[in-house]
N, C-alpha and C. Protein backbone atom coordinates (compact mmCIF):
# COMPACT_ATOMS: atom_id res chain seq x y z
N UNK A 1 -65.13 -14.18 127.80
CA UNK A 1 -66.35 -13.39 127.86
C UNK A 1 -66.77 -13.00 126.44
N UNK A 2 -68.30 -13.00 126.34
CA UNK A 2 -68.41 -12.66 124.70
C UNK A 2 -69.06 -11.64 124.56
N UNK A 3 -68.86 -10.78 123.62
CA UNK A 3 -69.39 -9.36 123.37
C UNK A 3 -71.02 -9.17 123.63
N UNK A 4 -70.92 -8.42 124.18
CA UNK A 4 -72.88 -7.75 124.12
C UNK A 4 -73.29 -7.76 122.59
N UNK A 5 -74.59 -7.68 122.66
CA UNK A 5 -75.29 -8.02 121.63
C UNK A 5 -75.93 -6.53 121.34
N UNK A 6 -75.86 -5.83 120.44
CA UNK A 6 -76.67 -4.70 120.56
C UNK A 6 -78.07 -4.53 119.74
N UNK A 7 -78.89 -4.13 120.48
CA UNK A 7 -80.49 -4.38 119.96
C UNK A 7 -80.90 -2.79 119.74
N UNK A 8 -82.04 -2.61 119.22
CA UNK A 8 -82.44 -1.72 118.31
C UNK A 8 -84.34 -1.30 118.90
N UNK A 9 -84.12 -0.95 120.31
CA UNK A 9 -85.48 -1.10 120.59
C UNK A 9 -86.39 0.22 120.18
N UNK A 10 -87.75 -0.37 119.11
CA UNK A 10 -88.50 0.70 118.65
C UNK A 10 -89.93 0.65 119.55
N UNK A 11 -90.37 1.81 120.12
CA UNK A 11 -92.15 1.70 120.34
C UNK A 11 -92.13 3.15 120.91
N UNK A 12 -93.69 3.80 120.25
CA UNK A 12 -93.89 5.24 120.70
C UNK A 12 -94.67 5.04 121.97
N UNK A 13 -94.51 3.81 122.78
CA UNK A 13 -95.27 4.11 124.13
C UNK A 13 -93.53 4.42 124.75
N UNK A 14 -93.10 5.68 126.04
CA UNK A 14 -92.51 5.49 127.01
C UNK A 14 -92.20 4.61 127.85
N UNK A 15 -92.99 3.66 128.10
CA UNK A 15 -93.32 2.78 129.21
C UNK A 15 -92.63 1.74 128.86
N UNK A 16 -93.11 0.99 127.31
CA UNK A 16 -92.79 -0.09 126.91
C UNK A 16 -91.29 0.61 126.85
N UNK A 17 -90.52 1.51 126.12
CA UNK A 17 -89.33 1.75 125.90
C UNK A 17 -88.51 1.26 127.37
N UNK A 18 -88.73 2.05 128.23
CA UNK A 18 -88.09 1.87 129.43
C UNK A 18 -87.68 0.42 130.24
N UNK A 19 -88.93 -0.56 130.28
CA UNK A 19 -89.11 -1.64 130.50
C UNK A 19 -88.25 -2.52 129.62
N UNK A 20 -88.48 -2.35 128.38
CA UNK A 20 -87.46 -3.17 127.45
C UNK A 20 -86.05 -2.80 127.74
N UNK A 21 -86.06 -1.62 127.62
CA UNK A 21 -84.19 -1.03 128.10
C UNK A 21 -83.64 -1.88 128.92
N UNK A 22 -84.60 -1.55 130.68
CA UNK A 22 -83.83 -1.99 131.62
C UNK A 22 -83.87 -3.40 131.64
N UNK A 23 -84.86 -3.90 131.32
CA UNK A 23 -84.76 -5.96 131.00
C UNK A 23 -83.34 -6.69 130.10
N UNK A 24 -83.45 -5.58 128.62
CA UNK A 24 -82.35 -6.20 128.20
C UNK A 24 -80.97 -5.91 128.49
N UNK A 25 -80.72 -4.50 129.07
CA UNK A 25 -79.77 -4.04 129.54
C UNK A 25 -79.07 -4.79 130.54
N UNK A 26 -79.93 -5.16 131.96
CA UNK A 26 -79.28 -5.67 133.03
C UNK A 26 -79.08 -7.48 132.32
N UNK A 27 -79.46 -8.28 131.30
CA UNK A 27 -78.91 -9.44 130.30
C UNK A 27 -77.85 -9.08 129.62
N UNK A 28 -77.14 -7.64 129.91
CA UNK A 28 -75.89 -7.75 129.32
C UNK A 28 -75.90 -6.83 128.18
N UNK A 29 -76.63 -6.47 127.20
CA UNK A 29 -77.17 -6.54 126.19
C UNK A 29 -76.99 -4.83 125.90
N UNK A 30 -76.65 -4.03 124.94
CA UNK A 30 -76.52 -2.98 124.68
C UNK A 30 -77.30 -2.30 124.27
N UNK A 31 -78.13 -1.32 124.32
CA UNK A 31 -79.71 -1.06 123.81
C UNK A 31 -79.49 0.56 123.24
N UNK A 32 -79.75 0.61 122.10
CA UNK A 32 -80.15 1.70 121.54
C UNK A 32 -81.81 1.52 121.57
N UNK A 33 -82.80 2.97 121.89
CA UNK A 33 -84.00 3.36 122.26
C UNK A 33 -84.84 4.19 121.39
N UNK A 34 -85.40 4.17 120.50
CA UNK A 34 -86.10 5.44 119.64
C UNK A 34 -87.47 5.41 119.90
N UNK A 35 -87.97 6.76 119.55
CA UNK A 35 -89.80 6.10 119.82
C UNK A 35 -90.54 6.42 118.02
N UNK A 36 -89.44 6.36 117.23
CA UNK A 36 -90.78 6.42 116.22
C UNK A 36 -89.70 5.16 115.34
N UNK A 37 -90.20 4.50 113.96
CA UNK A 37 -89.34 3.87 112.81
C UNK A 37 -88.87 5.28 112.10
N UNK A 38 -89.30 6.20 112.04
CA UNK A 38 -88.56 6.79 110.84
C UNK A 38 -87.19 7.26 111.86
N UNK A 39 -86.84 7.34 112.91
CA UNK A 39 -85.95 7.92 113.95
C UNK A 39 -84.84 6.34 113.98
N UNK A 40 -85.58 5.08 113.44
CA UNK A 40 -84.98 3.81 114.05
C UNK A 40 -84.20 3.96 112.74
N UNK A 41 -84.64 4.28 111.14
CA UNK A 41 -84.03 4.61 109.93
C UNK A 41 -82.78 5.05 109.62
N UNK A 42 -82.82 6.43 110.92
CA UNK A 42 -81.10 7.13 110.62
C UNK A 42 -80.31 6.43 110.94
């Protein structure tokens, strides 16, 4: 089995955040979520 991939999802809409989460999430895929770049920075 090979490790999850962890992704870095940025957008200040809610909607899009959520949708991306649960799409890449249930592919396995490990998802960190922010809604601005300066928040994706730290």
């Amino acid at each position: 089995m090979r490790d999850s991939t962890k992704i870095l999802v940025v957008d200040d809409v809610p909607a899009n955040l959520e949708v991306l989460t649960e799409t890449l999430s249930s592919l396995g895929h490990g998802i960190s979520a922010v809604t601005s770049g300066e928040r994706a920075l730290k």
